[in-house]
C-alpha atoms as a PDB file:
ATOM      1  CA  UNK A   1       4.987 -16.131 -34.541  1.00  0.00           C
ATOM      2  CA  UNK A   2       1.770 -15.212 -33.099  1.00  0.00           C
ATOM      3  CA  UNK A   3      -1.458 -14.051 -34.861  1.00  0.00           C
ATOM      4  CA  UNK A   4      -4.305 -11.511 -34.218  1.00  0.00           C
ATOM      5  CA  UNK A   5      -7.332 -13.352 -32.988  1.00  0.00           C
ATOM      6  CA  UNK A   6      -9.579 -10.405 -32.331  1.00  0.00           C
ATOM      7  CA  UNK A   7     -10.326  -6.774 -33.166  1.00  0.00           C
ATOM      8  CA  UNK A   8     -12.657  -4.256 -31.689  1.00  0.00           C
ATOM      9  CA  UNK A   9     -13.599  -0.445 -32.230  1.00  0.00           C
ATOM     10  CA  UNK A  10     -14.470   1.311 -29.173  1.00  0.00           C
ATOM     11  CA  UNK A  11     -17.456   3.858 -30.395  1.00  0.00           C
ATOM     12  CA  UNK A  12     -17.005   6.457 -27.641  1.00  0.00           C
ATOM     13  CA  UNK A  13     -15.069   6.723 -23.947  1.00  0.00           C
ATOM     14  CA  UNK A  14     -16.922   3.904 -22.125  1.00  0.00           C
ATOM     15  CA  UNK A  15     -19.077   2.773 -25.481  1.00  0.00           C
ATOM     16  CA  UNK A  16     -19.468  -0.288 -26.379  1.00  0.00           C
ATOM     17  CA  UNK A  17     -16.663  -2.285 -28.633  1.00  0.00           C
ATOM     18  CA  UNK A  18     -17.668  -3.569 -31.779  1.00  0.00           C
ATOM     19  CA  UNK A  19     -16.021  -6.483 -33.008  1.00  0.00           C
ATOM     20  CA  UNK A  20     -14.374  -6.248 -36.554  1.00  0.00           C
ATOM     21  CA  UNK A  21     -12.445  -8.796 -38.981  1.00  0.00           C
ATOM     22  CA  UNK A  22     -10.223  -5.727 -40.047  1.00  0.00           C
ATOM     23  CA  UNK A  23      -9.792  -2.435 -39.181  1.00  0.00           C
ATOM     24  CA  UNK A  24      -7.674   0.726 -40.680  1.00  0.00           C
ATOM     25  CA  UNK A  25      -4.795   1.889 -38.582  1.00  0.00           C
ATOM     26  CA  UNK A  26      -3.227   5.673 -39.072  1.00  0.00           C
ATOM     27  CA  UNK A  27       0.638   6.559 -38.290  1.00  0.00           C
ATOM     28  CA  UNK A  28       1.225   7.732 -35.258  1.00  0.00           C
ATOM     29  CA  UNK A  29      -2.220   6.999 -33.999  1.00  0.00           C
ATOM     30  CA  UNK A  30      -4.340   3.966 -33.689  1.00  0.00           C
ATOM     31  CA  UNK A  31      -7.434   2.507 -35.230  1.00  0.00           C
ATOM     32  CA  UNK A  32      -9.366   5.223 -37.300  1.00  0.00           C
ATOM     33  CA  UNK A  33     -12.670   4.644 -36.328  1.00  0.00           C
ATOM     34  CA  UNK A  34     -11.795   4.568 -32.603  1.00  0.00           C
ATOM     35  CA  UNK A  35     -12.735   6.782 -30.200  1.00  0.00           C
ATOM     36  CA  UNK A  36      -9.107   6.758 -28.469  1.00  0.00           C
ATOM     37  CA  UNK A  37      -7.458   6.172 -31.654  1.00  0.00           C
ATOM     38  CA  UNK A  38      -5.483   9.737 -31.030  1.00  0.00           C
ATOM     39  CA  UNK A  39      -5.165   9.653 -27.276  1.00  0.00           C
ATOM     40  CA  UNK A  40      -2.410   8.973 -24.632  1.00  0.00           C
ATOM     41  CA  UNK A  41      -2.970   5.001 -25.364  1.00  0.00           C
ATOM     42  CA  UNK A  42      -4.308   4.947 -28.917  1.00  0.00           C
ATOM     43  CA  UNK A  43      -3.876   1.271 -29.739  1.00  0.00           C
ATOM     44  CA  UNK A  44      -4.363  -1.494 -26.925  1.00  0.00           C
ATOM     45  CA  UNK A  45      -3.125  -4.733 -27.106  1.00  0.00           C
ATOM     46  CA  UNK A  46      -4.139  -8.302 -24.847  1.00  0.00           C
ATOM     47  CA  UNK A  47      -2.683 -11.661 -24.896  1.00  0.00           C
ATOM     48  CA  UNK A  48      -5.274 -14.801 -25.591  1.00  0.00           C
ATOM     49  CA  UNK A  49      -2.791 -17.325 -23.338  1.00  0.00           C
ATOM     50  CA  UNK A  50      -2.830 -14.307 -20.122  1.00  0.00           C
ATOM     51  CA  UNK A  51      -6.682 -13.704 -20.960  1.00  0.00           C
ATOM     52  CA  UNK A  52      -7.064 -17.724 -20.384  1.00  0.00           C
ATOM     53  CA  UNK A  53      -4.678 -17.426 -17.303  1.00  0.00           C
ATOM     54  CA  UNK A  54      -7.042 -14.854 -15.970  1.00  0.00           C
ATOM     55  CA  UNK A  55      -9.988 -17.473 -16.685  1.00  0.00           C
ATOM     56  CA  UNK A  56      -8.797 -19.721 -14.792  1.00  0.00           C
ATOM     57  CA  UNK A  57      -8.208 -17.885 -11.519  1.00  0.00           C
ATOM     58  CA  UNK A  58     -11.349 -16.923 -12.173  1.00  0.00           C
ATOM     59  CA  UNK A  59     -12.587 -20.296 -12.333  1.00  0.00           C
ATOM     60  CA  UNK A  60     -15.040 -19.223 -15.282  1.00  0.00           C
ATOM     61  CA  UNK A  61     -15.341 -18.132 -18.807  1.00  0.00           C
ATOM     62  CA  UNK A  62     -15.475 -14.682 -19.364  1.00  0.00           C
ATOM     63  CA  UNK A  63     -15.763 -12.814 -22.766  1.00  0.00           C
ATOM     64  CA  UNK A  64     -11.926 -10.626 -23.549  1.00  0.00           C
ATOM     65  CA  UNK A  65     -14.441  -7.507 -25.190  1.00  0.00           C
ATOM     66  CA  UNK A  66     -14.337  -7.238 -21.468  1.00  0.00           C
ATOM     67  CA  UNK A  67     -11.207  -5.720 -21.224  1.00  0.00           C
ATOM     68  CA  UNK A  68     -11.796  -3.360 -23.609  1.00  0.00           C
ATOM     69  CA  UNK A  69      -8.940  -3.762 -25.758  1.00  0.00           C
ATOM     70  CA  UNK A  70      -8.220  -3.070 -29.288  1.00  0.00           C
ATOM     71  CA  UNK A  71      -6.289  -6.047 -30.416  1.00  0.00           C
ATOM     72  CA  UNK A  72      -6.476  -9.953 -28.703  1.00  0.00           C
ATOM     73  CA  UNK A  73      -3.537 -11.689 -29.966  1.00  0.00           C
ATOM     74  CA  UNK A  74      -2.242 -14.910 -29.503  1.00  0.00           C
ATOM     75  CA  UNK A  75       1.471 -16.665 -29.502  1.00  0.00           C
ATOM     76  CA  UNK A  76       3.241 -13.033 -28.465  1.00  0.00           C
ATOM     77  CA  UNK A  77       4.024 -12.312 -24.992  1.00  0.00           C
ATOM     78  CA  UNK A  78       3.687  -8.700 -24.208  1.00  0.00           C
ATOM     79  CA  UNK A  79       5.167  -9.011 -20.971  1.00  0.00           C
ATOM     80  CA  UNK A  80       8.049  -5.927 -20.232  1.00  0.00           C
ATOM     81  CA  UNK A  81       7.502  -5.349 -24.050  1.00  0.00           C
ATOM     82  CA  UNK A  82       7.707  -1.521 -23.349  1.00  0.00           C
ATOM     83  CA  UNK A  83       9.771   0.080 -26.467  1.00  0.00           C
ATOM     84  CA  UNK A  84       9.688  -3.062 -28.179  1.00  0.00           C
ATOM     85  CA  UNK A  85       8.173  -2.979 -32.048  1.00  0.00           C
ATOM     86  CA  UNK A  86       5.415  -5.547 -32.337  1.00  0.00           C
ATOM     87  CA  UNK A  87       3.886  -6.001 -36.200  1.00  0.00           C
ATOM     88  CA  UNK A  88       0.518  -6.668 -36.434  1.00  0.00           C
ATOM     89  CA  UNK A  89       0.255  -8.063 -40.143  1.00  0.00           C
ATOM     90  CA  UNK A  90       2.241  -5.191 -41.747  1.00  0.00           C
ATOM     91  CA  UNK A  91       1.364  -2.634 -39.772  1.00  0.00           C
ATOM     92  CA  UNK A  92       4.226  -1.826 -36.909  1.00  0.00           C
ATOM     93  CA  UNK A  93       3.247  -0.702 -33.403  1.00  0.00           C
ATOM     94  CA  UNK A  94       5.805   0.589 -30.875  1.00  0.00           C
ATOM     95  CA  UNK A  95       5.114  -0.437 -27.500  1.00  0.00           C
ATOM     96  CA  UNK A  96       4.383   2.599 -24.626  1.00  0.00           C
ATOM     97  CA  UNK A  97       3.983   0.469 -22.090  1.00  0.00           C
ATOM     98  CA  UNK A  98       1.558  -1.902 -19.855  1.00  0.00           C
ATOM     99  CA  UNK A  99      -2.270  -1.498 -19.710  1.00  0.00           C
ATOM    100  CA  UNK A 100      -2.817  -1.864 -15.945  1.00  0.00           C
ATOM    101  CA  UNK A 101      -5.756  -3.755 -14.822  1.00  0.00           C
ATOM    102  CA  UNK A 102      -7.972  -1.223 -12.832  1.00  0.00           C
ATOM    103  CA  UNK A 103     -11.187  -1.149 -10.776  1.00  0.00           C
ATOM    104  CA  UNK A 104     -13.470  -0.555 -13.167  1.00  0.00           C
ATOM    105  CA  UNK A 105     -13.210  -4.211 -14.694  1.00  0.00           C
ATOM    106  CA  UNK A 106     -14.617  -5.659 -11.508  1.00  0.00           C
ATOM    107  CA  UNK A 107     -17.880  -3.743 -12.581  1.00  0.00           C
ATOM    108  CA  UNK A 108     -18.082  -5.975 -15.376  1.00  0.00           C
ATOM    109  CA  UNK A 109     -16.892  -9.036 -13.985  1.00  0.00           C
ATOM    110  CA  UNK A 110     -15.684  -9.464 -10.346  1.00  0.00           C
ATOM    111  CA  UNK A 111     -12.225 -10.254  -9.622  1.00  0.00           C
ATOM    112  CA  UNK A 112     -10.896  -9.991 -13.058  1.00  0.00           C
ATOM    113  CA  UNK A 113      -8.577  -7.217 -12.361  1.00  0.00           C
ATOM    114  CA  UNK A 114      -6.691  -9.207  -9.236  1.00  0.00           C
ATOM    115  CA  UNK A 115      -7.137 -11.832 -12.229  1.00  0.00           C
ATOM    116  CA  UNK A 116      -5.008  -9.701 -14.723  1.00  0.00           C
ATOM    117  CA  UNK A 117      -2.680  -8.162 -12.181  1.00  0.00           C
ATOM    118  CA  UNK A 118       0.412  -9.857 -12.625  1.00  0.00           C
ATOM    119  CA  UNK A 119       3.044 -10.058 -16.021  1.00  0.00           C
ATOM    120  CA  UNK A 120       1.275  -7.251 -18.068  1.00  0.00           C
ATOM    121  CA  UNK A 121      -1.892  -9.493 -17.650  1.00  0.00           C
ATOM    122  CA  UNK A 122      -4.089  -6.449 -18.655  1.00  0.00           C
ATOM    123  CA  UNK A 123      -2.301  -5.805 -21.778  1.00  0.00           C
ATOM    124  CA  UNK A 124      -0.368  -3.008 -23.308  1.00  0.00           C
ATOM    125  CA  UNK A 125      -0.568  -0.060 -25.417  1.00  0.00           C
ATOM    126  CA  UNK A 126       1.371   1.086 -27.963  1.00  0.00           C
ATOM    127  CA  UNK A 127       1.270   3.786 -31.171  1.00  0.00           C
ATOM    128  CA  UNK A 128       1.421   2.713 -34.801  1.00  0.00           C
ATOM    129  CA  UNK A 129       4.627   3.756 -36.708  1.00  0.00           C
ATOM    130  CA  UNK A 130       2.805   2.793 -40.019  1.00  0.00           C
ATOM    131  CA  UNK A 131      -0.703   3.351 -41.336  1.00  0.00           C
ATOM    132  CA  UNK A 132      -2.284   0.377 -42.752  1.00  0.00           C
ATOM    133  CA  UNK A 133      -5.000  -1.947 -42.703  1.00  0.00           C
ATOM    134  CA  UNK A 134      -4.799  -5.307 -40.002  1.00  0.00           C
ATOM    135  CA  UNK A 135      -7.153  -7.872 -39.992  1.00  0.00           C
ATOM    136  CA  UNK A 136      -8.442 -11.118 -37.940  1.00  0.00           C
ATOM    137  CA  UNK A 137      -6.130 -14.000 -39.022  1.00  0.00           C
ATOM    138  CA  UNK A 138      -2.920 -11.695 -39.709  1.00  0.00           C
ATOM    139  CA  UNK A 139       0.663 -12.912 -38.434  1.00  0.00           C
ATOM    140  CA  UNK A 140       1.929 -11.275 -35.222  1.00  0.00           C
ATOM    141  CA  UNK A 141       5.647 -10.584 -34.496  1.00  0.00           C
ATOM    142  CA  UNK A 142       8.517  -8.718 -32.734  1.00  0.00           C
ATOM    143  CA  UNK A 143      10.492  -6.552 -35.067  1.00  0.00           C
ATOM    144  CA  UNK A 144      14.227  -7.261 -35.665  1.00  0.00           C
ATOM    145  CA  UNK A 145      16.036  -5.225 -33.501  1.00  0.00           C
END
């Protein structure tokens, strides 16, 4: 069993992410106050042990708001998790499939997308079957199938 380590808000299409200890998540969307929360990807998702991976190609520390994700969990491995059912807390979230590392990363920090390349390292995304409220410190899990 995992657990959610992080949660962030992004205010507008390339905004800045605000870090939260909970957030609200609508059915068939993702995070209410979002700005993608209703878009093709409306709930992101990155793993803390890939995220360290990445840090240590890298060879440096480097902040995971950096991603721009949603959701930073830890002890779940999203790898090929595509139409898998991951619960965050209570809330379920069906996975669409992997959040490829692209260009626009490097802006931020050079090299991190070669750094998140390989096994899903960027993430995934996924749409919440349930509305609900998850929160920093919540259990992660896969659904019985």
């Amino acid at each position: 069993m995992g657990r959610i380590e992080q949660v962030w808000i992004k205010t507008a299409s390339r905004g800045p992410m605000l870090a939260r200890k909970e957030a609200q998540i609508e059915a068939g969307a993702g995070l209410t106050e979002d700005a993608e929360s209703k878009g093709s990807r409306p709930i992101t998702l990155i793993e803390a042990g890939r995220w360290s991976r990445a840090e240590q190609l890298l060879g440096r520390s480097v902040d995971p708001v950096q991603r721009r994700a949603n959701v930073l969990v830890s002890g779940i491995d999203l790898n090929e998790s595509r139409g898998k059912v991951l619960k965050l807390g209570a809330v379920r979230v069906e996975i669409g499939g992997e959040t490829a590392p692209c260009r626009l990363l490097d802006d931020a920090e050079p090299g991190l997308s070669e750094a998140l390349r390989e096994d899903w390292g960027g993430g995934a995304w996924g749409r919440a079957l349930d509305a609900g409220d998850i929160a920093v410190g919540d259990s992660v899990e896969w659904a019985a199938d």
